[in-house]
N, C-alpha and C. Protein backbone atom coordinates (compact mmCIF):
# COMPACT_ATOMS: atom_id res chain seq x y z
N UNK A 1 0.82 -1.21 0.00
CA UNK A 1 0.00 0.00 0.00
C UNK A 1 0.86 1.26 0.00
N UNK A 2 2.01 1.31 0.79
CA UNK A 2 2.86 1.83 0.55
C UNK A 2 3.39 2.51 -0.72
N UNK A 3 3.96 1.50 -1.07
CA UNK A 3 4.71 1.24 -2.50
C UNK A 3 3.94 2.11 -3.56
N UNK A 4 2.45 2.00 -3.11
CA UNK A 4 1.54 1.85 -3.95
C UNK A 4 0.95 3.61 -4.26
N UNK A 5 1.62 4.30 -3.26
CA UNK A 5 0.90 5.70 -3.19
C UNK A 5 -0.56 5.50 -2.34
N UNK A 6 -1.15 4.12 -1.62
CA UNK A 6 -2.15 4.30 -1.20
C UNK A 6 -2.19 4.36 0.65
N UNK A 7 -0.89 4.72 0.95
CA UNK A 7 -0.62 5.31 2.36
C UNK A 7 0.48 5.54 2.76
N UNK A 8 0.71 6.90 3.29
CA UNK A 8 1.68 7.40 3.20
C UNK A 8 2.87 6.83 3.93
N UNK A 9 2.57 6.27 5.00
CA UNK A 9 3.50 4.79 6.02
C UNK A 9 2.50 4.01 6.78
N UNK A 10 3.50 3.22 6.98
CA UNK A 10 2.68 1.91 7.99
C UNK A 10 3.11 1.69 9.03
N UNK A 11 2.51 0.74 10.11
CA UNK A 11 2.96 0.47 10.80
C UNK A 11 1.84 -1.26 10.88
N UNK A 12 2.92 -2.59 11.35
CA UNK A 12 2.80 -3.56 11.42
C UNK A 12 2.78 -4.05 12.68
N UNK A 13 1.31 -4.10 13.58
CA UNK A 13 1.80 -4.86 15.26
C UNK A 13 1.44 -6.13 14.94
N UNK A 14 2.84 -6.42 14.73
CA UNK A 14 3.42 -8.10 14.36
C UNK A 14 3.25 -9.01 15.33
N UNK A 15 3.21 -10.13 15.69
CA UNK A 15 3.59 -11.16 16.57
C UNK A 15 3.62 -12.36 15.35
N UNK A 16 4.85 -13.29 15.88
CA UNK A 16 6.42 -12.99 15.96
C UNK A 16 6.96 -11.75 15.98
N UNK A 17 8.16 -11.57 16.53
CA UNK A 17 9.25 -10.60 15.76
C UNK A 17 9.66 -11.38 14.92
N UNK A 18 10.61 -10.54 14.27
CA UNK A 18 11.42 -11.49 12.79
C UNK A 18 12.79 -10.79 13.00
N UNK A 19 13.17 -9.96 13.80
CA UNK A 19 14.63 -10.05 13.26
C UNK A 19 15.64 -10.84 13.88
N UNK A 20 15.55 -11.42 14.68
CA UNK A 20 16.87 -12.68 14.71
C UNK A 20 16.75 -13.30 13.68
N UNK A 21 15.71 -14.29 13.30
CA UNK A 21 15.99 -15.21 12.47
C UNK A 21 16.55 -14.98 11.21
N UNK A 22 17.30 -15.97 11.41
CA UNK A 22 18.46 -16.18 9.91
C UNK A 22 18.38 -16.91 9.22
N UNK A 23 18.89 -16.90 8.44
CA UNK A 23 18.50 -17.92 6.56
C UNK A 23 18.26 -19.48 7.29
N UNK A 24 19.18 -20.12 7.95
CA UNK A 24 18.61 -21.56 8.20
C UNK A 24 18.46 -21.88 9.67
N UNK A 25 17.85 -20.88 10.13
CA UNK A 25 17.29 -21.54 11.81
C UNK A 25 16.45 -20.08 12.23
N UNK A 26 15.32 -20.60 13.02
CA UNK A 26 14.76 -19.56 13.80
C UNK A 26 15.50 -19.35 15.15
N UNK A 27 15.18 -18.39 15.70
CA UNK A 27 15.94 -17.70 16.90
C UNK A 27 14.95 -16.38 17.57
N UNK A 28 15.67 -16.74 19.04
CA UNK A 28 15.12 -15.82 19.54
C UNK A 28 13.59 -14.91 19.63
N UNK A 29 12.40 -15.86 19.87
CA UNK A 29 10.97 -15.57 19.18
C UNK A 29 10.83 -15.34 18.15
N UNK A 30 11.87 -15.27 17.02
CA UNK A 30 11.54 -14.53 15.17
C UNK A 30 11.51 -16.43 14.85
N UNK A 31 10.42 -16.65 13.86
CA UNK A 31 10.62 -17.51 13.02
C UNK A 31 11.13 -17.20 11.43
N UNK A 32 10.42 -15.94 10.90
CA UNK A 32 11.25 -15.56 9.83
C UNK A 32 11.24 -14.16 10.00
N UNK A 33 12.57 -13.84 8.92
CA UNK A 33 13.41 -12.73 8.94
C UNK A 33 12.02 -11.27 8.20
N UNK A 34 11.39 -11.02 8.86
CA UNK A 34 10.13 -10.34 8.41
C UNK A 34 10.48 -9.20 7.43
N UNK A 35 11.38 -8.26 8.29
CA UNK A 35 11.56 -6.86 7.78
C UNK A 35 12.36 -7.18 6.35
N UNK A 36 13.75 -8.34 6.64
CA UNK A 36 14.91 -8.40 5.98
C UNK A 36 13.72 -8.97 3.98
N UNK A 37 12.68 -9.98 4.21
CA UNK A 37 12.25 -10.30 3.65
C UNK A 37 11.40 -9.02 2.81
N UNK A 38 10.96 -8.52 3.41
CA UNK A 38 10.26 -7.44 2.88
C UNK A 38 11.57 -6.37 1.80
N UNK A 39 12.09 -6.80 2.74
CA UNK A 39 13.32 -5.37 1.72
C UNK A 39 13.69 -6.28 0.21
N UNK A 40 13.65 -7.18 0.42
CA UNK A 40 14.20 -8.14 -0.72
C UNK A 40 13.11 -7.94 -1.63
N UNK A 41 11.59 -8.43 -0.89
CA UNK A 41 10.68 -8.02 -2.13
C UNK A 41 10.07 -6.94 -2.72
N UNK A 42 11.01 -5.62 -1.89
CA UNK A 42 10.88 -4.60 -2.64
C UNK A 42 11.45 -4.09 -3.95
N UNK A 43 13.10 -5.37 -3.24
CA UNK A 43 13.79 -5.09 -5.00
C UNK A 43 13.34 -6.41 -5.44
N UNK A 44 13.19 -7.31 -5.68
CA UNK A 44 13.06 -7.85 -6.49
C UNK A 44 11.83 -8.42 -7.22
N UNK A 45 10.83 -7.46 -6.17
CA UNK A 45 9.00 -7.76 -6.90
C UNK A 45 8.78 -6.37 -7.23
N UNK A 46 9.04 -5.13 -6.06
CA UNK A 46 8.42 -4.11 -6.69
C UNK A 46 9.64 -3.16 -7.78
N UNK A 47 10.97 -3.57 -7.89
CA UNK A 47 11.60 -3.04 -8.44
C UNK A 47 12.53 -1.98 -8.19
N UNK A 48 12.35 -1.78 -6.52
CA UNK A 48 13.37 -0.70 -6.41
C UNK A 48 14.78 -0.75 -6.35
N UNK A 49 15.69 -0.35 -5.92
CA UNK A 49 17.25 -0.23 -6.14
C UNK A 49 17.97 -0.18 -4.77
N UNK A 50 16.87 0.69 -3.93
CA UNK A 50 17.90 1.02 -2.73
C UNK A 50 16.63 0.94 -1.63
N UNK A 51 17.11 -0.22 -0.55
CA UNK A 51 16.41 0.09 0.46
C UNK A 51 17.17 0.27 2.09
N UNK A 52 16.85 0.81 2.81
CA UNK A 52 17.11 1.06 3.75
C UNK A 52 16.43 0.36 5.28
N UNK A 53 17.05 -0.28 5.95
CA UNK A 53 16.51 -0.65 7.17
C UNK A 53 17.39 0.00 8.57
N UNK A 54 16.23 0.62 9.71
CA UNK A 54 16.79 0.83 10.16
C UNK A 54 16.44 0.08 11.53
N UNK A 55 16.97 -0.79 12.46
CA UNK A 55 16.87 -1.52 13.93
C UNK A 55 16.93 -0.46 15.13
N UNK A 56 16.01 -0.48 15.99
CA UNK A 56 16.41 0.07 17.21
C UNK A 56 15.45 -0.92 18.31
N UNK A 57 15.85 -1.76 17.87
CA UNK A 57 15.41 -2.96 18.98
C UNK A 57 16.73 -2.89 20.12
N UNK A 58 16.51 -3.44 21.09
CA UNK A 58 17.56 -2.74 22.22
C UNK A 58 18.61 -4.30 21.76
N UNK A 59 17.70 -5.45 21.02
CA UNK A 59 18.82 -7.20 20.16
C UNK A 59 19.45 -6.21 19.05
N UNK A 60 20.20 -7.00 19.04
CA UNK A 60 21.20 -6.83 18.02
C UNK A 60 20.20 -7.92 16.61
N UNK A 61 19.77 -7.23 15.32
CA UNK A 61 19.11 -7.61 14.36
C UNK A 61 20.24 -8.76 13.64
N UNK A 62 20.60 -9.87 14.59
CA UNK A 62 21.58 -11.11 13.94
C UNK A 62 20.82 -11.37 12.79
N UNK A 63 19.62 -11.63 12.65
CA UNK A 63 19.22 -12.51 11.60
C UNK A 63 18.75 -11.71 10.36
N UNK A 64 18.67 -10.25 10.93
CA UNK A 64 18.43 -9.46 9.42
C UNK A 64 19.77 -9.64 8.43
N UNK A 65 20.93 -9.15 9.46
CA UNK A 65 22.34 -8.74 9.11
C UNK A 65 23.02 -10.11 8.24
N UNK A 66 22.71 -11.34 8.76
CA UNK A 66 22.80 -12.75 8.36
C UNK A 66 22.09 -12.78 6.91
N UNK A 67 20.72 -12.73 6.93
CA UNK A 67 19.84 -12.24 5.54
C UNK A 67 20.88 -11.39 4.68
N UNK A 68 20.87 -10.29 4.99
CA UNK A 68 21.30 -9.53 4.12
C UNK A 68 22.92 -9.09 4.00
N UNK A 69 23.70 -10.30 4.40
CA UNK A 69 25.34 -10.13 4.50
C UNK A 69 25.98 -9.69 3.46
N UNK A 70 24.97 -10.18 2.24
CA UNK A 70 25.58 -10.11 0.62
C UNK A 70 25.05 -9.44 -0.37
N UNK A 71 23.99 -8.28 -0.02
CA UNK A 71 23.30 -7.48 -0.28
C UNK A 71 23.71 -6.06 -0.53
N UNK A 72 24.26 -5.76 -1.43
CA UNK A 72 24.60 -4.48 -1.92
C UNK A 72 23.82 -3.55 -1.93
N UNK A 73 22.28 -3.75 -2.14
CA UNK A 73 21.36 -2.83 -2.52
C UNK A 73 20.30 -2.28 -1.05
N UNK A 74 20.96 -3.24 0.03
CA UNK A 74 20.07 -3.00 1.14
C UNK A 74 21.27 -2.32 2.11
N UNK A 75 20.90 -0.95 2.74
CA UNK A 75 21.55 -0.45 3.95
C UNK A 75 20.85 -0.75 4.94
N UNK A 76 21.56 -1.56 6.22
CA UNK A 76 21.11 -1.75 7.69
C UNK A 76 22.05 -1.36 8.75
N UNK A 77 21.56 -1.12 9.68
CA UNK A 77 21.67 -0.14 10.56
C UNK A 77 20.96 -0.94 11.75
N UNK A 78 21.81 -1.51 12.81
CA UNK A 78 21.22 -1.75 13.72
C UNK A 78 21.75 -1.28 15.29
N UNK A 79 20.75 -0.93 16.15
CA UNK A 79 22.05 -0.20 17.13
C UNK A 79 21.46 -1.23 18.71
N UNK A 80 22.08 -1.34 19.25
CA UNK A 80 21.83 -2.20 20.65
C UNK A 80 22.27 -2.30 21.28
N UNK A 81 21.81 -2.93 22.76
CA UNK A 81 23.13 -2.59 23.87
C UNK A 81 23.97 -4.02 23.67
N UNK A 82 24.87 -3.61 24.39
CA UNK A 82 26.05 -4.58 24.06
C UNK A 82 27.11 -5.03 25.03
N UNK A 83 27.00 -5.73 25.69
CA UNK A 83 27.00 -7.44 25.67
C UNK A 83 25.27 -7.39 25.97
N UNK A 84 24.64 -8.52 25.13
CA UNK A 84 23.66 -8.61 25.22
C UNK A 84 23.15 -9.67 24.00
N UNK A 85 22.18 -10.44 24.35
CA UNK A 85 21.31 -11.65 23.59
C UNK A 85 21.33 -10.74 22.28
N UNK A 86 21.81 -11.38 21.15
CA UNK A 86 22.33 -12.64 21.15
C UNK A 86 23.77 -12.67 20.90
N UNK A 87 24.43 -11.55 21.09
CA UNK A 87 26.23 -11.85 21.44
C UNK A 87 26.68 -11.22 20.17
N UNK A 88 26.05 -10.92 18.69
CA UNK A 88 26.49 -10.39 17.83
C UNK A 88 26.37 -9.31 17.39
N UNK A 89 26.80 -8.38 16.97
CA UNK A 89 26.53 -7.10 16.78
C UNK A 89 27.43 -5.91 16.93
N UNK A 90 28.67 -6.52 16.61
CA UNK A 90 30.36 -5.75 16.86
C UNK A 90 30.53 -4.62 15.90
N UNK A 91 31.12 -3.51 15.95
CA UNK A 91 31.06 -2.51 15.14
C UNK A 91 31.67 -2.94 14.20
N UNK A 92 33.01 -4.05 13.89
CA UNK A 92 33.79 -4.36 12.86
C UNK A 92 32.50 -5.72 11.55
N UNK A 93 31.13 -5.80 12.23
CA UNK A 93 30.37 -6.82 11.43
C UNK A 93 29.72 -5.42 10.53
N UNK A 94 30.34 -5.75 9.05
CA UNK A 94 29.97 -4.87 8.06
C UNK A 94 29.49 -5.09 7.25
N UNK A 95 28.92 -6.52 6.53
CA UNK A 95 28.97 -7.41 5.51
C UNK A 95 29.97 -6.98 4.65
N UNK A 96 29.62 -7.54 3.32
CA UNK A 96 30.35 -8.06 2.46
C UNK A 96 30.84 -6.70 1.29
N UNK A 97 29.89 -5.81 2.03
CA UNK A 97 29.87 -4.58 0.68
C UNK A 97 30.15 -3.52 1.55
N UNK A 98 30.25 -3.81 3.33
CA UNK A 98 30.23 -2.88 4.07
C UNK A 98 29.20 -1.80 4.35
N UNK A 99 27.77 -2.86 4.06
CA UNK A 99 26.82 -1.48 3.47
C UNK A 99 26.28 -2.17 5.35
N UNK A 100 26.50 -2.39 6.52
CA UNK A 100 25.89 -2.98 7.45
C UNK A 100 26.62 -2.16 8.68
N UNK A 101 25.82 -1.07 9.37
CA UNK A 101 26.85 -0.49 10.39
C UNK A 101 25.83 -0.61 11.20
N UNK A 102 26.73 -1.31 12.36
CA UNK A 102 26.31 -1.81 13.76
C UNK A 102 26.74 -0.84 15.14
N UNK A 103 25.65 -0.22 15.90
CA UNK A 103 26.25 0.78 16.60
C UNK A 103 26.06 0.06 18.06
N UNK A 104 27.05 -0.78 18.33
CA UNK A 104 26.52 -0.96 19.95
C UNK A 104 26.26 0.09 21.04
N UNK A 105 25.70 0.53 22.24
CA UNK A 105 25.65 1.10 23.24
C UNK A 105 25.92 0.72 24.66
N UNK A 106 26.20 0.76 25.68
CA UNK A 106 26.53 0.42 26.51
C UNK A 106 25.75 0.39 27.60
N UNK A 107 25.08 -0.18 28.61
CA UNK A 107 24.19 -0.89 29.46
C UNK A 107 24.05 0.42 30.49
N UNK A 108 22.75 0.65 30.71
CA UNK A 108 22.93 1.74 31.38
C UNK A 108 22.76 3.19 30.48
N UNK A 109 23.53 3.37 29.30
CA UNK A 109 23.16 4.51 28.40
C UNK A 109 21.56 4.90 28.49
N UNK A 110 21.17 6.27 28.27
CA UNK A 110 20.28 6.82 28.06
C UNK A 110 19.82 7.01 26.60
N UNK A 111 18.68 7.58 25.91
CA UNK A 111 18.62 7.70 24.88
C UNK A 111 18.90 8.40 24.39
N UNK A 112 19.82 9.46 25.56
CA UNK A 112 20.44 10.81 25.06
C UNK A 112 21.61 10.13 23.97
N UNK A 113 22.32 9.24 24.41
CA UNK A 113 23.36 8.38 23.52
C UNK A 113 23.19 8.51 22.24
N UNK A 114 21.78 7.62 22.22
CA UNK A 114 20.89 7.06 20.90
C UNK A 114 20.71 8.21 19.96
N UNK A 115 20.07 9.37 20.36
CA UNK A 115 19.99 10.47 19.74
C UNK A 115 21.65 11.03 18.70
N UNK A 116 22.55 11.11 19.25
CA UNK A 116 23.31 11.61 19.32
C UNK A 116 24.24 10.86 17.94
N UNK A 117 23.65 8.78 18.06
CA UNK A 117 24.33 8.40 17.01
C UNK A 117 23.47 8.18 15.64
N UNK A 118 22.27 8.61 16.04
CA UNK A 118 20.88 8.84 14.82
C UNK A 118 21.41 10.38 13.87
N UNK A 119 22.00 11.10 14.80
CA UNK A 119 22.46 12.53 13.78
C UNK A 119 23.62 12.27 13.38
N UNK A 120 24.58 11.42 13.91
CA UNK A 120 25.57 11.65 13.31
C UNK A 120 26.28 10.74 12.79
N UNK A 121 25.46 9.34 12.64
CA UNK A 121 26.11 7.96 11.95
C UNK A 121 25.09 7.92 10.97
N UNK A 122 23.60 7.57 11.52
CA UNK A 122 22.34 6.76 10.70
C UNK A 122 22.25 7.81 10.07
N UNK A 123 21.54 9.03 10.16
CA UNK A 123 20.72 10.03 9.21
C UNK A 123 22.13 10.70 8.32
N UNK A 124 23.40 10.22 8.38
CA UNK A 124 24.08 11.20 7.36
C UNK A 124 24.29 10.42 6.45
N UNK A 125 24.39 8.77 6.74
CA UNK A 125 24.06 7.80 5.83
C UNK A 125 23.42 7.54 5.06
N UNK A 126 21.67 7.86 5.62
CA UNK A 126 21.15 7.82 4.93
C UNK A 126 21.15 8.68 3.45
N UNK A 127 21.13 10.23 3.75
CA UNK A 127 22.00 11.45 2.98
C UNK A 127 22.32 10.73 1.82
N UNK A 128 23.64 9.51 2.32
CA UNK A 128 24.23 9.52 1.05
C UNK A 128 24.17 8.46 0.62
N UNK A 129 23.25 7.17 0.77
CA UNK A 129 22.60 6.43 0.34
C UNK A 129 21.22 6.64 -0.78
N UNK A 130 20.50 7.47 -0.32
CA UNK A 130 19.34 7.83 -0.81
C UNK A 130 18.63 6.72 -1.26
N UNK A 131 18.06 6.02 0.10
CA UNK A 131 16.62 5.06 -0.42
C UNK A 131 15.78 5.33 -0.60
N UNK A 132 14.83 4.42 -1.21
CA UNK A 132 13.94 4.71 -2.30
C UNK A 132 12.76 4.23 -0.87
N UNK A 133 13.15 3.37 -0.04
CA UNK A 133 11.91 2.84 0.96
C UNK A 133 12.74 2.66 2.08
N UNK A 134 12.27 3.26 3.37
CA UNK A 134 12.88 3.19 4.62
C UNK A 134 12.36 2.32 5.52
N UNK A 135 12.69 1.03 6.22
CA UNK A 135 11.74 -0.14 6.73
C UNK A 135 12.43 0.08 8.31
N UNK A 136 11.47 0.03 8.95
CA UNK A 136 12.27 0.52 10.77
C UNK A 136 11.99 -1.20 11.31
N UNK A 137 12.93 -1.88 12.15
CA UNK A 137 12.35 -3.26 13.17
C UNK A 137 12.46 -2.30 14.39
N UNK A 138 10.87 -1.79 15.21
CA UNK A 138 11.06 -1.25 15.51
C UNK A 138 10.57 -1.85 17.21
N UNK A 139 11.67 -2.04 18.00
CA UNK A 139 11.67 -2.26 19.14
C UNK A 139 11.42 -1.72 20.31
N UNK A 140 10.46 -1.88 20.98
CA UNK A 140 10.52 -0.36 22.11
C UNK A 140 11.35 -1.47 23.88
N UNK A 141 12.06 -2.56 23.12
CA UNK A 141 12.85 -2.70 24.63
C UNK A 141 14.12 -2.40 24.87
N UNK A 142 14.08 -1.11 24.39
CA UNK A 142 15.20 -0.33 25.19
C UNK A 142 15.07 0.21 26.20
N UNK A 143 13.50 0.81 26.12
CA UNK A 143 13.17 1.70 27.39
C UNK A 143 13.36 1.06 28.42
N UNK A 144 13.55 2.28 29.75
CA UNK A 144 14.19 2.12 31.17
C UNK A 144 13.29 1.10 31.42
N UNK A 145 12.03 0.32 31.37
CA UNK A 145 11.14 -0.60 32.06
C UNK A 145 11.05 -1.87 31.59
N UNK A 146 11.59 -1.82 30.51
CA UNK A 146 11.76 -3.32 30.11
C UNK A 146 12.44 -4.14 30.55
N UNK A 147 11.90 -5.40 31.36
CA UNK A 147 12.78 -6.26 32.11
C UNK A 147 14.16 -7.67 31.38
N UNK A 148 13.85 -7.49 29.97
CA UNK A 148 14.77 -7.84 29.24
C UNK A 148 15.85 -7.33 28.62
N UNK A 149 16.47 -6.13 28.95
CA UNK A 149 17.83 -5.24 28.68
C UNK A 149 18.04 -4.33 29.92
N UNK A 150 18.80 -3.56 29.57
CA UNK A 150 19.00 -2.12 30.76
C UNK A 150 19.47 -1.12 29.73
N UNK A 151 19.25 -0.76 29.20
CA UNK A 151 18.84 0.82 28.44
C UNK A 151 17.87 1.41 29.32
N UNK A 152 18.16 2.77 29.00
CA UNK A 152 17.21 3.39 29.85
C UNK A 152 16.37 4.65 28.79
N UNK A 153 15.98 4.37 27.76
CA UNK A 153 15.12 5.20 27.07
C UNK A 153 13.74 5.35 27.51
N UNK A 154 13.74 6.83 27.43
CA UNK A 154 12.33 7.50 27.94
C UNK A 154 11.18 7.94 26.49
N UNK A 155 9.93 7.63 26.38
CA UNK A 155 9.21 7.71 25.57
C UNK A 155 9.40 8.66 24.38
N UNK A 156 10.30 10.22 24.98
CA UNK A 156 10.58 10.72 24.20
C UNK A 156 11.73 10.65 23.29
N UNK A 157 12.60 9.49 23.54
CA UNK A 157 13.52 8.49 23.00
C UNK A 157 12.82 8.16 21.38
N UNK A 158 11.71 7.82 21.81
CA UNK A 158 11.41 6.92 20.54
C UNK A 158 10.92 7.82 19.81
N UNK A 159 9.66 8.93 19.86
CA UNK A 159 9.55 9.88 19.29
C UNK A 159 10.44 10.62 18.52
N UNK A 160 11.51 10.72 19.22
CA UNK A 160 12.45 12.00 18.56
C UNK A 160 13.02 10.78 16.79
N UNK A 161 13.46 9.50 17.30
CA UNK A 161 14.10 9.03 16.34
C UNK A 161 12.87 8.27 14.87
N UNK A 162 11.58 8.12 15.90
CA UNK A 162 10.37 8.38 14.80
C UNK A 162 10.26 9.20 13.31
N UNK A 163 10.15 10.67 14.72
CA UNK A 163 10.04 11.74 14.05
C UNK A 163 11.19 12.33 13.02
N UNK A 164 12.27 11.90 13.00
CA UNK A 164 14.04 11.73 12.51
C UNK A 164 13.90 11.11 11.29
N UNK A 165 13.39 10.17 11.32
CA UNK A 165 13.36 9.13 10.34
C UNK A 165 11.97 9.24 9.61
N UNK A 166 11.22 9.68 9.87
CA UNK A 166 9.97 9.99 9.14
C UNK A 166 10.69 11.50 7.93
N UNK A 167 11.55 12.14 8.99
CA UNK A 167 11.77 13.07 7.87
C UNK A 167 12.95 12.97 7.07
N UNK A 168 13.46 11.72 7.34
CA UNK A 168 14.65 11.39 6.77
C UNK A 168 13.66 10.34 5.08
N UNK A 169 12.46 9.73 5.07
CA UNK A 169 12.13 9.45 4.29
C UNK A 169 11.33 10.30 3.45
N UNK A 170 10.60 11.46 4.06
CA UNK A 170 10.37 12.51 3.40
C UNK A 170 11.31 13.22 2.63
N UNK A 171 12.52 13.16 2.66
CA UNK A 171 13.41 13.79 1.79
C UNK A 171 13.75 13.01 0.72
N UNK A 172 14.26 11.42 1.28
CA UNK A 172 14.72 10.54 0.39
C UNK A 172 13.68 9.91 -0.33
N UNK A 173 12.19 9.22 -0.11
CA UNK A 173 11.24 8.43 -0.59
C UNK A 173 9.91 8.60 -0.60
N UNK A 174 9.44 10.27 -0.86
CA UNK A 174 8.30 10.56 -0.76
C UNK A 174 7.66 9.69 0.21
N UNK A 175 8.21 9.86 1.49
CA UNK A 175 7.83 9.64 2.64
C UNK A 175 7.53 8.23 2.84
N UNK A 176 7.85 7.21 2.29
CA UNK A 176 7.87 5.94 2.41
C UNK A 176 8.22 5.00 3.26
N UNK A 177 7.89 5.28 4.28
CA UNK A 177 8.30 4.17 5.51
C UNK A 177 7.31 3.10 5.71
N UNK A 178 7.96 1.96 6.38
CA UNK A 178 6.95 0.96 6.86
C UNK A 178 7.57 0.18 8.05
N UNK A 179 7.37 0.55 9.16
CA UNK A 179 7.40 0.28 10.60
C UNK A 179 6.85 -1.04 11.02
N UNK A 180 7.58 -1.77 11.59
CA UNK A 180 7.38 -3.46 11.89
C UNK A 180 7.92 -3.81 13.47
N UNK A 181 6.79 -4.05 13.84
CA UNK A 181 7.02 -4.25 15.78
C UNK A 181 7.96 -5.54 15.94
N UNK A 182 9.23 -5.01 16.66
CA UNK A 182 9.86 -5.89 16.83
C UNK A 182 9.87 -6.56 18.84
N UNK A 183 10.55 -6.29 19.26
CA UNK A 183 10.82 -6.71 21.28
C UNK A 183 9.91 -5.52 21.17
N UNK A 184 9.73 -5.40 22.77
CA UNK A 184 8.95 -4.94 24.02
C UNK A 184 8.24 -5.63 24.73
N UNK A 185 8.33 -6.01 26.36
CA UNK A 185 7.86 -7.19 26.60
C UNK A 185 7.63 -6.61 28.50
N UNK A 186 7.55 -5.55 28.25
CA UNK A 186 6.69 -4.92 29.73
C UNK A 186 5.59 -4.57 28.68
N UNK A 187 4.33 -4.84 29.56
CA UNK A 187 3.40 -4.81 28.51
C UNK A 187 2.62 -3.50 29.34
N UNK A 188 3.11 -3.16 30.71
CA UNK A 188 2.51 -1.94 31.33
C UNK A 188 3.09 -0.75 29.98
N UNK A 189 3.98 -0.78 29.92
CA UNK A 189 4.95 0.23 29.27
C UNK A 189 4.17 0.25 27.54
N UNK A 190 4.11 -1.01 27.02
CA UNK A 190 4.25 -0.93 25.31
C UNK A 190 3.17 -0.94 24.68
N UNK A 191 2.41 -0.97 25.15
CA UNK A 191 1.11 0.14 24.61
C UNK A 191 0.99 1.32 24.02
N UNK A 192 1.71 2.14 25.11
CA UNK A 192 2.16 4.01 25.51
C UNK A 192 3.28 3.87 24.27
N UNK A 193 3.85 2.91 24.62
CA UNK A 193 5.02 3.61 23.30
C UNK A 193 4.57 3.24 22.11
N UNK A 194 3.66 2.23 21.75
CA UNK A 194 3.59 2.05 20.57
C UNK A 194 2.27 2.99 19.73
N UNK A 195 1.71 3.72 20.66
CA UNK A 195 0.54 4.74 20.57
C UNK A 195 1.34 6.01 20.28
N UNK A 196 2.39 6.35 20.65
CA UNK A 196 3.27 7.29 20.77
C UNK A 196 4.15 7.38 19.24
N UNK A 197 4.60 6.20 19.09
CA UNK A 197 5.03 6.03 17.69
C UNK A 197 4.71 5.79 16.57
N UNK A 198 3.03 5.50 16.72
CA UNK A 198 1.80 5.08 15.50
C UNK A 198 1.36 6.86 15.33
N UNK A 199 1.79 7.12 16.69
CA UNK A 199 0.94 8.76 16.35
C UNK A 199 1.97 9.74 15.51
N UNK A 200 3.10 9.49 15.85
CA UNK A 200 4.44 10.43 14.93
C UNK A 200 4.11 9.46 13.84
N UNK A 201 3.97 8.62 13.43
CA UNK A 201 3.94 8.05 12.11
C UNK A 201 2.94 9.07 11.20
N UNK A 202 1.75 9.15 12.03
CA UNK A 202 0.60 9.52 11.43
C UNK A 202 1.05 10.97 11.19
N UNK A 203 1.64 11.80 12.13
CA UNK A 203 1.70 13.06 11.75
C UNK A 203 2.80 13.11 10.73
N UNK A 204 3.62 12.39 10.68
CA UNK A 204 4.48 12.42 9.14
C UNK A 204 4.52 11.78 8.09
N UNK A 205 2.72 11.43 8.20
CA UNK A 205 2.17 10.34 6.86
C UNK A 205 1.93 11.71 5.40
N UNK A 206 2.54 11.16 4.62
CA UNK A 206 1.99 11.88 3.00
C UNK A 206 0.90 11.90 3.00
């Protein structure tokens, strides 16, 4: 629908996640690689050239990065804390074309961090990539309440890098994003954030 000019972005509340899983095994609640799959059939059903994914699941996206190791035409971007499930996600894992930059963070970081490597790693990348479709795995267990990491992102964490990336596809893809629920697993908490981030979607829908 997207693709299609018949909405300006999406958003997907998935169950499974999909980004661990990798080409020959499921992992970590993903049975398949959801987002990584989608980017593939953008180039190779709907025809585009350049897609962009961006992770802010607090996991490290092993099984997108695995998917797409040999993928020239897909930029990913995954950032997470680090040491942390599932152990991969080293700044030197680049794939094969180097088009794969992995930003770990450190346990305890705020989302002031996060902010800080969205202006000045992800969004200048994007710049000079210029995708045609921007796909987010979009995780809200970073925040401070999630009992599966220790990040400490506050609601306006996710907003700001929403709202970042909504206008980072407004420049590059006539606003073409499509947002895919990845972790969050305080369920007091992920409601609020995911109401919070369906609503910046909406205000930076075409």
């Amino acid at each position: 629908m997207v693709l299609d000019g018949e909405a300006g972005n999406a958003f997907l509340a998935m169950r499974p996640p999909g980004h661990h899983a990798e080409r020959e095994r499921s992992m970590g609640f993903c049975l398949f690689g959801t987002v990584a799959i989608a980017a593939l059939h953008a180039l190779e059903a709907r025809g585009l050239s350049r897609v962009a994914i961006v992770d802010f699941d607090v996991h490290h996206g092993n099984g997108t990065q695995d998917i797409l190791w040999d993928e020239p035409r897909i930029r990913f971007f995954s950032s997470h804390e680090m040491p942390l499930f599932p152990g991969s996600g080293a700044e030197n894992e680049r794939g094969a074309h180097g088009q794969i930059t992995n930003i770990p963070l450190p346990a305890q970081s705020t989302g002031t961090l996060y902010r800080q490597k969205l202006d000045q790693i992800i969004l200048p990348a994007l710049d000079e990539f210029e995708p045609e479709l921007i796909l987010l795995s979009a995780g809200f267990d970073a925040h401070k309440g999630d009992p599966l990491a220790n990040l400490n992102w506050e609601e306006g964490d996710f907003i700001y890098a929403t709202a970042k990336l909504c206008e980072a596809a407004q420049k590059h893809c006539q606003g073409r994003l499509v947002s895919a629920l990845e972790g969050g697993y305080n369920l007091s908490t992920l409601g609020g954030l995911v109401c919070s981030h369906v609503g910046t979607l909406q205000e930076h829908s075409a």
